[in-house]
C-alpha atoms as a PDB file:
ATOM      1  CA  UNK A   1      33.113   3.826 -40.278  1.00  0.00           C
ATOM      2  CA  UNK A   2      33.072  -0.054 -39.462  1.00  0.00           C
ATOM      3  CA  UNK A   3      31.496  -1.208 -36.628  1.00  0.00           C
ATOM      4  CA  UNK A   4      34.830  -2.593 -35.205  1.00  0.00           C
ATOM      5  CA  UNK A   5      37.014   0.929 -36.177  1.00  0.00           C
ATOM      6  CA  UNK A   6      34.330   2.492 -34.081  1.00  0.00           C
ATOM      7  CA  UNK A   7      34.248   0.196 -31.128  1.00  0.00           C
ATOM      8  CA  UNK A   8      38.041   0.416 -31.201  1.00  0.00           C
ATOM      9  CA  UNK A   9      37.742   4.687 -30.972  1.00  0.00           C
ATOM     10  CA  UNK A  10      34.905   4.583 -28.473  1.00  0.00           C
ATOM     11  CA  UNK A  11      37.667   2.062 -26.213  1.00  0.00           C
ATOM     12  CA  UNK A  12      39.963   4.110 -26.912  1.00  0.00           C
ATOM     13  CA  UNK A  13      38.201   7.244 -25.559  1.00  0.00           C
ATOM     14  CA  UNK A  14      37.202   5.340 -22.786  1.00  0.00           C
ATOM     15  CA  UNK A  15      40.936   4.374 -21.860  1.00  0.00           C
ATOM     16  CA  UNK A  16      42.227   7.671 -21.392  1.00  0.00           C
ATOM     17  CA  UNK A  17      39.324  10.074 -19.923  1.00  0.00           C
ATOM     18  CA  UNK A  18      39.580  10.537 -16.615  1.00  0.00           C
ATOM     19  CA  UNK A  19      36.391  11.976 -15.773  1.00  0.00           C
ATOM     20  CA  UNK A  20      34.557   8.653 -15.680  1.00  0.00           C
ATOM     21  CA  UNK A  21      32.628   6.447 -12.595  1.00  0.00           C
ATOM     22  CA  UNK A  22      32.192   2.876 -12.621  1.00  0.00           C
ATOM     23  CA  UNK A  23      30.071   1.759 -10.488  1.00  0.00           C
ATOM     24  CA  UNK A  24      30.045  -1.968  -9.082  1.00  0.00           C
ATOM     25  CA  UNK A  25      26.676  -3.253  -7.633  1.00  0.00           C
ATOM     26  CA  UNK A  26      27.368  -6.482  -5.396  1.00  0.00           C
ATOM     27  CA  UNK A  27      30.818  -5.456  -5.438  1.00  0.00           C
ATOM     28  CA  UNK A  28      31.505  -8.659  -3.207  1.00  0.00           C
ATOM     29  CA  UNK A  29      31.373 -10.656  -6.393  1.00  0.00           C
ATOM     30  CA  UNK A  30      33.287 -10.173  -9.308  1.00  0.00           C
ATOM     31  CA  UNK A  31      36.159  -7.643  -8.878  1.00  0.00           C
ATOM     32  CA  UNK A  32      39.255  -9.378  -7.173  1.00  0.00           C
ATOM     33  CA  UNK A  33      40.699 -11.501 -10.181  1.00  0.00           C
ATOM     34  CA  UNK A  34      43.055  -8.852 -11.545  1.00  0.00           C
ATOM     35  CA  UNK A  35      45.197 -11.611 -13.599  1.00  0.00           C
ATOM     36  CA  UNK A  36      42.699 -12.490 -16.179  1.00  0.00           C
ATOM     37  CA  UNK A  37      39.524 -11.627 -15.149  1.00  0.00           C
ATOM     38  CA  UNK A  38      36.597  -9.294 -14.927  1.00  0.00           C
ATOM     39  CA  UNK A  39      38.058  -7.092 -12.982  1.00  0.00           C
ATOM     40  CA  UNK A  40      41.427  -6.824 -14.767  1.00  0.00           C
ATOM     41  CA  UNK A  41      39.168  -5.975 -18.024  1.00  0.00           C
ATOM     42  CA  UNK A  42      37.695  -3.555 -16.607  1.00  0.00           C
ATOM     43  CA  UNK A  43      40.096  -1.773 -15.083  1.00  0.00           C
ATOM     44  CA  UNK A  44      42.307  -2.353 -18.678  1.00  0.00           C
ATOM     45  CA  UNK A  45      39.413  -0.508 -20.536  1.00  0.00           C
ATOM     46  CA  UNK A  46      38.838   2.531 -18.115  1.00  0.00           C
ATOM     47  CA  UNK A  47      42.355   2.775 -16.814  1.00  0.00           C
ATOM     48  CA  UNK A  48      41.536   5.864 -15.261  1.00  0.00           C
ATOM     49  CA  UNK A  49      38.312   5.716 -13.581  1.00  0.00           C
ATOM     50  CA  UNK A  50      37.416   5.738 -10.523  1.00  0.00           C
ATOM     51  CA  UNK A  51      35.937   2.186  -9.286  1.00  0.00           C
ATOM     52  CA  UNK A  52      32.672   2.608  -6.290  1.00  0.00           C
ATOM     53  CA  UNK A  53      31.550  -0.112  -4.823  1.00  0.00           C
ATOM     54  CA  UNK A  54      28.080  -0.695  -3.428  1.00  0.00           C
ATOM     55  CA  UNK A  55      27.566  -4.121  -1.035  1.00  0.00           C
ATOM     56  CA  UNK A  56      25.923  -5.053   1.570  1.00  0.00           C
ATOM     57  CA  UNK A  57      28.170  -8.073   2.396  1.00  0.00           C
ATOM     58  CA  UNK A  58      31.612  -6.783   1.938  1.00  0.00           C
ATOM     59  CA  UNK A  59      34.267  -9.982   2.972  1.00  0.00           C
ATOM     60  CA  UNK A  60      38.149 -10.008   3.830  1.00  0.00           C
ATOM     61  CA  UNK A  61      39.802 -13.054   2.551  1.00  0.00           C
ATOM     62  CA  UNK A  62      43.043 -13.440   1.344  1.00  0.00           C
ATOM     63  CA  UNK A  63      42.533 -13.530  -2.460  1.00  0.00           C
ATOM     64  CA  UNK A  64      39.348 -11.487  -1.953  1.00  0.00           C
ATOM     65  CA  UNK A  65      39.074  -8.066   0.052  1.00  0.00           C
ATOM     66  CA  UNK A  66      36.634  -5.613  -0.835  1.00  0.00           C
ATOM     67  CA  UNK A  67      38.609  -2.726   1.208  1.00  0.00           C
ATOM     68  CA  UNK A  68      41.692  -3.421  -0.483  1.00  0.00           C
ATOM     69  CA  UNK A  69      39.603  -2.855  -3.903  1.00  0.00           C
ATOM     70  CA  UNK A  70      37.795  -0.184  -3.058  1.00  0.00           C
ATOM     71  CA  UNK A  71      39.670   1.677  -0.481  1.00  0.00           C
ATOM     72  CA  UNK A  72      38.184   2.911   2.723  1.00  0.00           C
ATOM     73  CA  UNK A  73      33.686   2.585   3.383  1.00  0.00           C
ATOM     74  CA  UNK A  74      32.288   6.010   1.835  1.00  0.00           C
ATOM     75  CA  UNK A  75      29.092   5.731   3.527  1.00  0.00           C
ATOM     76  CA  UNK A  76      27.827   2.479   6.064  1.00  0.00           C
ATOM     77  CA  UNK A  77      24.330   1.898   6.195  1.00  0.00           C
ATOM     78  CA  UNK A  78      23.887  -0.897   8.632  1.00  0.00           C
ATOM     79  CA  UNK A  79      21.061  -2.491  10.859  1.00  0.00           C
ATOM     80  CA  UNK A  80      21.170  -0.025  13.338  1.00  0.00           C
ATOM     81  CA  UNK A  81      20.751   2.934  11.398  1.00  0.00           C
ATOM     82  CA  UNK A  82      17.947   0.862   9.191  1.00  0.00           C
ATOM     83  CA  UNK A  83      15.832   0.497  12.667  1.00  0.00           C
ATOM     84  CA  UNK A  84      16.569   4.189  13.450  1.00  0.00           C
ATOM     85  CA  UNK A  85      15.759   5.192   9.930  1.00  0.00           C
ATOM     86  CA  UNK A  86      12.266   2.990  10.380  1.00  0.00           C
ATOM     87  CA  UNK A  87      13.192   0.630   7.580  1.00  0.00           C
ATOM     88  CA  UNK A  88      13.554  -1.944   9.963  1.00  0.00           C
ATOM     89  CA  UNK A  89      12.814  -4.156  13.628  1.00  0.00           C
ATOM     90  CA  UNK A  90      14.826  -4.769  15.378  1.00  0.00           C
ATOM     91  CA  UNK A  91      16.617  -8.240  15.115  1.00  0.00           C
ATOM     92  CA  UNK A  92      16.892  -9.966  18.580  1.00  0.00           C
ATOM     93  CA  UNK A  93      17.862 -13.566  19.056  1.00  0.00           C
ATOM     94  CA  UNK A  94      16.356 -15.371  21.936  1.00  0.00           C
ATOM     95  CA  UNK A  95      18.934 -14.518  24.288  1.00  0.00           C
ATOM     96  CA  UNK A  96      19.325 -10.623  23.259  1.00  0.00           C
ATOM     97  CA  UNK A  97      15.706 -10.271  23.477  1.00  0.00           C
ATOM     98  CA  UNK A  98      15.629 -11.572  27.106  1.00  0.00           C
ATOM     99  CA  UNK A  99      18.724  -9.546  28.214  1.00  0.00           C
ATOM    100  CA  UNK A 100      16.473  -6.794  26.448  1.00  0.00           C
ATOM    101  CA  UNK A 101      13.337  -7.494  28.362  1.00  0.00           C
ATOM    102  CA  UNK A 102      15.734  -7.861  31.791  1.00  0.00           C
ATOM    103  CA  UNK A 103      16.299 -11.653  32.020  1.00  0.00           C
ATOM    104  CA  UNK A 104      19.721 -12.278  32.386  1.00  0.00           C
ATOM    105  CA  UNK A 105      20.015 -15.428  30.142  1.00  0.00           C
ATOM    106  CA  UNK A 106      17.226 -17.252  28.433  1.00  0.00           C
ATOM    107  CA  UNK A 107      16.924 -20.718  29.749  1.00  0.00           C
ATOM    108  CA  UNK A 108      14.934 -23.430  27.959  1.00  0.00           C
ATOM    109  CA  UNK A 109      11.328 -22.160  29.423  1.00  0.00           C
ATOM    110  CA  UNK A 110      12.384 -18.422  28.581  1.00  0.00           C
ATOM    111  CA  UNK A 111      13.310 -19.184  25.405  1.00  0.00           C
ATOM    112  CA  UNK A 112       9.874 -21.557  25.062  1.00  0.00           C
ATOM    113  CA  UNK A 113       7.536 -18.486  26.124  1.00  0.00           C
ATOM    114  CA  UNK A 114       9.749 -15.958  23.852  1.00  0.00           C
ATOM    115  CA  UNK A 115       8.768 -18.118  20.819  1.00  0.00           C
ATOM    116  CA  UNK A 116       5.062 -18.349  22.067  1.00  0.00           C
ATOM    117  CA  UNK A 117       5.234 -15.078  22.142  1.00  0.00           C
ATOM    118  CA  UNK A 118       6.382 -14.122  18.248  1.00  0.00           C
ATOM    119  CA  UNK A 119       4.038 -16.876  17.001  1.00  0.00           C
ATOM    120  CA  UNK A 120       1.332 -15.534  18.779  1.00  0.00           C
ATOM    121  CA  UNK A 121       2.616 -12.045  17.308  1.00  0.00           C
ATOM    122  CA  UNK A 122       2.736 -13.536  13.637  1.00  0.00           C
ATOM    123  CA  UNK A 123      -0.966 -14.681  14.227  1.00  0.00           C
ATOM    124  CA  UNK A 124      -2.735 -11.703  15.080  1.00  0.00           C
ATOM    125  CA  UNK A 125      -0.599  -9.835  12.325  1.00  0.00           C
ATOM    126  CA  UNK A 126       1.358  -7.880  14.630  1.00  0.00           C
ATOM    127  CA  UNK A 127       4.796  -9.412  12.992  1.00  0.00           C
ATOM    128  CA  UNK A 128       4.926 -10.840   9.587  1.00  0.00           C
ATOM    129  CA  UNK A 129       7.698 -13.693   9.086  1.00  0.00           C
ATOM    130  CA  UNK A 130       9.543 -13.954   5.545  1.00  0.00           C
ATOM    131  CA  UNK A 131      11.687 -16.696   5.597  1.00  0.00           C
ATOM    132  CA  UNK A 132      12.939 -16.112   9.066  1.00  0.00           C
ATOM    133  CA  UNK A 133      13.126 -13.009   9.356  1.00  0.00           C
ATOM    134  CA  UNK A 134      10.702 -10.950  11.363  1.00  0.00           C
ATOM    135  CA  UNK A 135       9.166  -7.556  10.678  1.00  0.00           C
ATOM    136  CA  UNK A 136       6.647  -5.357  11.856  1.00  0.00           C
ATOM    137  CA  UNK A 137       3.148  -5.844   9.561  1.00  0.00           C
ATOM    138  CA  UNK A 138       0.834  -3.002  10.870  1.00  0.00           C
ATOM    139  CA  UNK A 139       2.187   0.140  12.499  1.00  0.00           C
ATOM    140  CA  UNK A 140      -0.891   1.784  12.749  1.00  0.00           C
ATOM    141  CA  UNK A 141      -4.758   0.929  13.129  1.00  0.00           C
ATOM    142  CA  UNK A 142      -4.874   1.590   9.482  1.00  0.00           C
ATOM    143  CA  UNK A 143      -2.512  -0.638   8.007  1.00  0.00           C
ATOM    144  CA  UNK A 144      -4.908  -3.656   8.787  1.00  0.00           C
ATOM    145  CA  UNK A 145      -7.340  -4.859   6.492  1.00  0.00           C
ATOM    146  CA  UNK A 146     -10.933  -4.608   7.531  1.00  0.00           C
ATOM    147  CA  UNK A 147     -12.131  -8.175   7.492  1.00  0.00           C
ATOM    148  CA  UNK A 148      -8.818  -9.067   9.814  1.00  0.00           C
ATOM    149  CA  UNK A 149      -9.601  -6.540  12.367  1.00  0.00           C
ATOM    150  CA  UNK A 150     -13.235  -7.923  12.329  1.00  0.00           C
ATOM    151  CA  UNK A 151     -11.755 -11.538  13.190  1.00  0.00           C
ATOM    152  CA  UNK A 152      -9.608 -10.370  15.753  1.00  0.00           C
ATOM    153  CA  UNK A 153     -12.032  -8.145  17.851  1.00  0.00           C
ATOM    154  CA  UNK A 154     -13.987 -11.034  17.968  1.00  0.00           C
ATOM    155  CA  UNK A 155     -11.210 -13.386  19.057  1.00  0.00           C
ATOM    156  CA  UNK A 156     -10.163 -10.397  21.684  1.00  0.00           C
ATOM    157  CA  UNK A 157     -13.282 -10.793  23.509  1.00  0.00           C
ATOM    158  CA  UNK A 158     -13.672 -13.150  26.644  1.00  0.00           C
ATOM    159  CA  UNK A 159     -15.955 -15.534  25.582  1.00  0.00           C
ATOM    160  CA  UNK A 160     -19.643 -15.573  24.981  1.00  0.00           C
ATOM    161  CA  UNK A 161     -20.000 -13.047  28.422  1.00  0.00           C
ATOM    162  CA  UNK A 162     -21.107  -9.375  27.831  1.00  0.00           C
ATOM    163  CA  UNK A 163     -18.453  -6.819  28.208  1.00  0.00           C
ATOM    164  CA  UNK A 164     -18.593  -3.037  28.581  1.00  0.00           C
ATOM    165  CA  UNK A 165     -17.951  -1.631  24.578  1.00  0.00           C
ATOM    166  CA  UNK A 166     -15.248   0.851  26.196  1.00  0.00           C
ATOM    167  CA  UNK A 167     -13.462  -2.375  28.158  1.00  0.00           C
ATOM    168  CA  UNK A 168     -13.699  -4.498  24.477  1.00  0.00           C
ATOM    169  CA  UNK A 169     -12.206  -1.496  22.990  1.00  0.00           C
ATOM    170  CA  UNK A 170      -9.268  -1.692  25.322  1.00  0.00           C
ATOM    171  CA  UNK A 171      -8.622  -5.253  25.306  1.00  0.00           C
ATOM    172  CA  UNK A 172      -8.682  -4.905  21.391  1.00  0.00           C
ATOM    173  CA  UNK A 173      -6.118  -2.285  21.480  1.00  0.00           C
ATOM    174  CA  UNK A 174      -4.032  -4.368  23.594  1.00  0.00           C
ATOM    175  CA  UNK A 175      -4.390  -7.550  21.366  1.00  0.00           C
ATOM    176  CA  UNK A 176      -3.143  -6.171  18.278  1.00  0.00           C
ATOM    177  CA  UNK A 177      -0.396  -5.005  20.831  1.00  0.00           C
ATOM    178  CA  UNK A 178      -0.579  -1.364  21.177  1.00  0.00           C
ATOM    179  CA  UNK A 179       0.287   0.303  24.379  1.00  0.00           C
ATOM    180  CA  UNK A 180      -2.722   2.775  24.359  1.00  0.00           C
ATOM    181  CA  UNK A 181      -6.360   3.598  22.518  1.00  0.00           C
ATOM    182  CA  UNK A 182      -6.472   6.741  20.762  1.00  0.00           C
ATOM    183  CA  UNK A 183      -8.906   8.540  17.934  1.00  0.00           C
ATOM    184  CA  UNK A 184      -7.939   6.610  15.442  1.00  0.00           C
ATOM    185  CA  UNK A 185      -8.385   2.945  17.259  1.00  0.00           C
ATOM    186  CA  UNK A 186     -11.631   4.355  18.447  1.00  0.00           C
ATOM    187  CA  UNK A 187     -13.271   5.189  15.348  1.00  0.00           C
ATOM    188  CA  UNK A 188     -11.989   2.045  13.826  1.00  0.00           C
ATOM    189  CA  UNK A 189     -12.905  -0.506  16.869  1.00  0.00           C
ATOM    190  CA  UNK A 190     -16.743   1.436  16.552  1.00  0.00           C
ATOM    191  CA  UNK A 191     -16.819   0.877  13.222  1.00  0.00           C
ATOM    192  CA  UNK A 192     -15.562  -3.013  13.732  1.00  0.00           C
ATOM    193  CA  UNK A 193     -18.223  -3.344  15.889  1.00  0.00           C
ATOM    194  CA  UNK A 194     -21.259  -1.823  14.049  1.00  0.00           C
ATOM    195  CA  UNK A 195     -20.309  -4.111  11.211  1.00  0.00           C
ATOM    196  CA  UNK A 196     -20.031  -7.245  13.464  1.00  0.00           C
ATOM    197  CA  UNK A 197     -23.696  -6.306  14.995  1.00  0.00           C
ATOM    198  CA  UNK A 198     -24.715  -5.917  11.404  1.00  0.00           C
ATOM    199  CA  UNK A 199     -23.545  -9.614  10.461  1.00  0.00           C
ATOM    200  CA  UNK A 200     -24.987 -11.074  13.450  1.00  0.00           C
ATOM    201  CA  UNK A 201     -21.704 -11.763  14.933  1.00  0.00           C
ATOM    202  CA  UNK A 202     -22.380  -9.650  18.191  1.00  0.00           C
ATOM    203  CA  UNK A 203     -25.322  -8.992  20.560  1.00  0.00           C
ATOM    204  CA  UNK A 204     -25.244  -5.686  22.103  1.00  0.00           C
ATOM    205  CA  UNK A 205     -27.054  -4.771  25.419  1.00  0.00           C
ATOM    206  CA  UNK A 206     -27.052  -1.302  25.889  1.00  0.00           C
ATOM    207  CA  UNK A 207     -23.513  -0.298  26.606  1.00  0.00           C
ATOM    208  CA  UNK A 208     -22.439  -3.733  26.751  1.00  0.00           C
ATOM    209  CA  UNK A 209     -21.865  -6.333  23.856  1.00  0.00           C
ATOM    210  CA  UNK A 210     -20.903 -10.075  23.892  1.00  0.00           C
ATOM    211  CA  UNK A 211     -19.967 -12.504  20.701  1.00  0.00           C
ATOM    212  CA  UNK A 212     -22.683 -14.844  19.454  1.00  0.00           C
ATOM    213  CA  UNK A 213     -20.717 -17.314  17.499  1.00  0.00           C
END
């Protein structure tokens, strides 16, 4: 059978089944021009499909509505249930993260220490910024690279002055910005430290250490 006899039987087929799904990715794009278009195409060669659409912008305009195409949301996966799901932070503007944090509004000096405060969060790899948009980098102890937590348990310490190991621990912990120490943080701020001793990097005094460099 010709290649064109065939395509023509396989459309046909196609045309009258009902027990076909087409499914649109980025359905926000190319399935409103019903006149002469993609859509209208589509729609002519499985007249009796049934059209899902997946999107994560859907829009309402008045030669454009993704509802009207679709019908009514199957299933919303949004921002909040992303943060409750883990997948994401979440996303606070200047102002929500002050009402957040208890400030009624965030004047120009709240707003000022609020950006200090995610920079300095970027820096110590708490937060990692991609193109605006903010994200936790390191959940756990574990998630940072050895060679980073070496540079920050140095640049946790206060100065050149010899500290207690147990109060360096702490003040590590706290750094990288988690609330308490436990097992894990332990074994990885002892092991931090034996390799900084190693390099020459620390100077330890018993149960006290202090930074040489």
């Amino acid at each position: 059978m010709p290649v064109r006899e065939r395509q023509s039987l396989l459309g046909n087929r196609c045309r009258t089944r009902r027990n076909i799904s087409a499914i649109a990715a980025e359905a926000h794009r190319v399935q409103y021009d019903f006149i002469d278009g993609y859509a209208r195409h589509m729609r002519d060669a499985l007249a009796h499909a049934s059209f899902n659409g997946y999107t994560g912008t859907p829009i309402e305009l008045p030669d454009a509505n993704t509802r009207a195409v679709f019908v009514d949301y199957i299933s919303v996966y949004d921002i909040h249930r992303a943060v409750q799901a883990g997948a994401m932070v979440p996303i606070y503007s200047e102002s929500r993260l002050a009402a957040a944090l208890g400030v009624p509004a965030a004047d120009a000096g709240i707003a000022a220490e609020l950006s200090g405060a995610l920079r300095t969060a970027v820096w110590r790899g708490i937060l990692v910024n991609t193109r605006g948009r903010l994200q936790i980098a390191a959940r756990t102890i574990g998630d940072y690279q050895r060679d980073l937590l070496k540079e920050h348990f140095v640049a946790a310490l206060p100065g050149r002055q010899w500290v207690e190991r147990v109060a360096a621990l702490r003040n590590f912990a706290r750094w990288l910005g988690f609330k308490r120490t436990g097992k894990a943080i332990d074994d990885s701020a002892r092991s931090v430290i034996n390799g900084l001793l190693r390099e020459g990097r620390l100077a330890s005094a018993g149960t006290q250490i202090r930074r040489e460099s």
